[in-house]
N, C-alpha and C. Protein backbone atom coordinates (compact mmCIF):
# COMPACT_ATOMS: atom_id res chain seq x y z
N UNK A 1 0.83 -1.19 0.00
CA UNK A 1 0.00 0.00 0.00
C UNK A 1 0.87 1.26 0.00
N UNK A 2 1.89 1.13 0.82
CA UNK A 2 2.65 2.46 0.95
C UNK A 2 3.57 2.55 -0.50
N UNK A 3 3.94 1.87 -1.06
CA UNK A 3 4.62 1.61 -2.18
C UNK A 3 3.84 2.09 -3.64
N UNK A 4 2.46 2.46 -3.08
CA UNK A 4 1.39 2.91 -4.41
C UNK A 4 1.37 3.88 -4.14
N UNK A 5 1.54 4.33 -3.05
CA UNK A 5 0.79 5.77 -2.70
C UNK A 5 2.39 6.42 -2.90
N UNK A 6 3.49 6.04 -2.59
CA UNK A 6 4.59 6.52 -2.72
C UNK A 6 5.07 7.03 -4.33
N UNK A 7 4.39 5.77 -5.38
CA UNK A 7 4.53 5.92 -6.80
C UNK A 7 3.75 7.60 -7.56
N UNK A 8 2.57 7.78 -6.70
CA UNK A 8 1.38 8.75 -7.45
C UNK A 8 2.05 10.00 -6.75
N UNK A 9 2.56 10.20 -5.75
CA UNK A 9 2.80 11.35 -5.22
C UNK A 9 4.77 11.71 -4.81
N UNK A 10 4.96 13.04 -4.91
CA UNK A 10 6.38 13.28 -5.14
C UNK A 10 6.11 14.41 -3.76
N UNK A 11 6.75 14.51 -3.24
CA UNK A 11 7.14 16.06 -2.50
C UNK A 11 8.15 16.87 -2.99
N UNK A 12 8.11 18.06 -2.89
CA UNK A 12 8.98 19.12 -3.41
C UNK A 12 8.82 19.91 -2.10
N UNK A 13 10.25 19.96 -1.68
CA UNK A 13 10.61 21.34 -0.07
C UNK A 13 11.32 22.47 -1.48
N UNK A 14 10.64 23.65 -1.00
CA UNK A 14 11.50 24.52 -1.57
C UNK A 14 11.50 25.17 -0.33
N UNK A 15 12.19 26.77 -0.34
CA UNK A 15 12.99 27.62 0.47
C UNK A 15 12.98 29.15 0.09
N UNK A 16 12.54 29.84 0.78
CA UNK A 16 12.57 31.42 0.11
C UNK A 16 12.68 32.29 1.30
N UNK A 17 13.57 33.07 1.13
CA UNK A 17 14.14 33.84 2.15
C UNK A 17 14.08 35.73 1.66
N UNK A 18 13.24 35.81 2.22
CA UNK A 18 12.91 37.68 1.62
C UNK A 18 14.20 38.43 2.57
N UNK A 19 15.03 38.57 2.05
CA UNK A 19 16.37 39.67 2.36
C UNK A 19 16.04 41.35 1.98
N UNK A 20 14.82 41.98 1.21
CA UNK A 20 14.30 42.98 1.39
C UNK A 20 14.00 43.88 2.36
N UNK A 21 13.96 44.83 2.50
CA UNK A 21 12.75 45.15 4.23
C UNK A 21 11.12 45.31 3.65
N UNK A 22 11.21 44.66 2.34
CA UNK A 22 9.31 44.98 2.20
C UNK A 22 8.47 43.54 2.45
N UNK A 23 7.49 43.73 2.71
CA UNK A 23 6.57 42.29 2.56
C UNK A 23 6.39 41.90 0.91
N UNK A 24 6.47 40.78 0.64
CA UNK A 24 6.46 40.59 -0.54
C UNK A 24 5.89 39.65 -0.97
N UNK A 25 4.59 39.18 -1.87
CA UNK A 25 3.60 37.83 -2.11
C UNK A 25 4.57 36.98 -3.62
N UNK A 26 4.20 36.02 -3.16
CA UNK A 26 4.61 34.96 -3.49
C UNK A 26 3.20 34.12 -4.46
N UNK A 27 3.48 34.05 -5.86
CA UNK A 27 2.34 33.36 -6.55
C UNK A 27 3.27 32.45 -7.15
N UNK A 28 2.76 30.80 -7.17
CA UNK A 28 2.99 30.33 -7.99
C UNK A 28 1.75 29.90 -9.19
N UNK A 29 1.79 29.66 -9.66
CA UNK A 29 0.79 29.49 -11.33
C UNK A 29 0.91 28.78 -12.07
N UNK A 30 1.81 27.97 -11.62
CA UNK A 30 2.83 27.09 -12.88
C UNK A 30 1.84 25.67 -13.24
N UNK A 31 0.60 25.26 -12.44
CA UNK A 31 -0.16 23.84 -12.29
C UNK A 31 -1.46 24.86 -13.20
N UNK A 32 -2.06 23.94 -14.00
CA UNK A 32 -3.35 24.24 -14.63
C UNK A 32 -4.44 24.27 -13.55
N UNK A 33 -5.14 25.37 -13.50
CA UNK A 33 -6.29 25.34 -12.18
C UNK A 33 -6.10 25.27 -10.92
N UNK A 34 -4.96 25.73 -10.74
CA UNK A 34 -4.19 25.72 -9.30
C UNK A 34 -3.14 26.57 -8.97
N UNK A 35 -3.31 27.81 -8.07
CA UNK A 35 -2.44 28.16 -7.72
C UNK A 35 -1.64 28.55 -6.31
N UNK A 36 -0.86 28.57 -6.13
CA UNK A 36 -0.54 29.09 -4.52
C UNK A 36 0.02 30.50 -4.16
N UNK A 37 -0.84 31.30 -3.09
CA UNK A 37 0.03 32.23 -2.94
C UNK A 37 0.37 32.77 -1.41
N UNK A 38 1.37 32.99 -1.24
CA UNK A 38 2.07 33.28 0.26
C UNK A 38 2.38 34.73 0.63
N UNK A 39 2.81 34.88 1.68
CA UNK A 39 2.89 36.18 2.33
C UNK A 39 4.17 36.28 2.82
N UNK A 40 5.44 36.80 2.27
CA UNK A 40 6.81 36.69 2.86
C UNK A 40 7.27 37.68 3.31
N UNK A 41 7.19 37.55 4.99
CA UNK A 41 7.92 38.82 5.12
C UNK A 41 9.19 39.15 6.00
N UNK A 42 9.67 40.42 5.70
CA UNK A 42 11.44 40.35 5.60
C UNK A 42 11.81 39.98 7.19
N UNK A 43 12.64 39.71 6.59
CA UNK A 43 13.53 38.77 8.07
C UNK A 43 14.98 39.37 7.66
């Protein structure tokens, strides 16, 4: 079972580090009918 479910699905860690002093949004768009968007702010 874990060996099927392991085949259909991948994880991806990414990493983003805002070195700016502004808040800055984050869209990705790149999937058909799906997108993500975040709120990064400076550190």
């Amino acid at each position: 079972m874990v060996d099927s479910l392991s085949a259909e699905f991948s994880l991806i860690l990414c990493c983003y580090a805002n070195t700016s002093p502004r808040v800055q949004i984050i869209r990705i768009a790149d999937v058909s009918d799906f997108y993500l968007e975040r709120v990064i702010f400076p550190s």
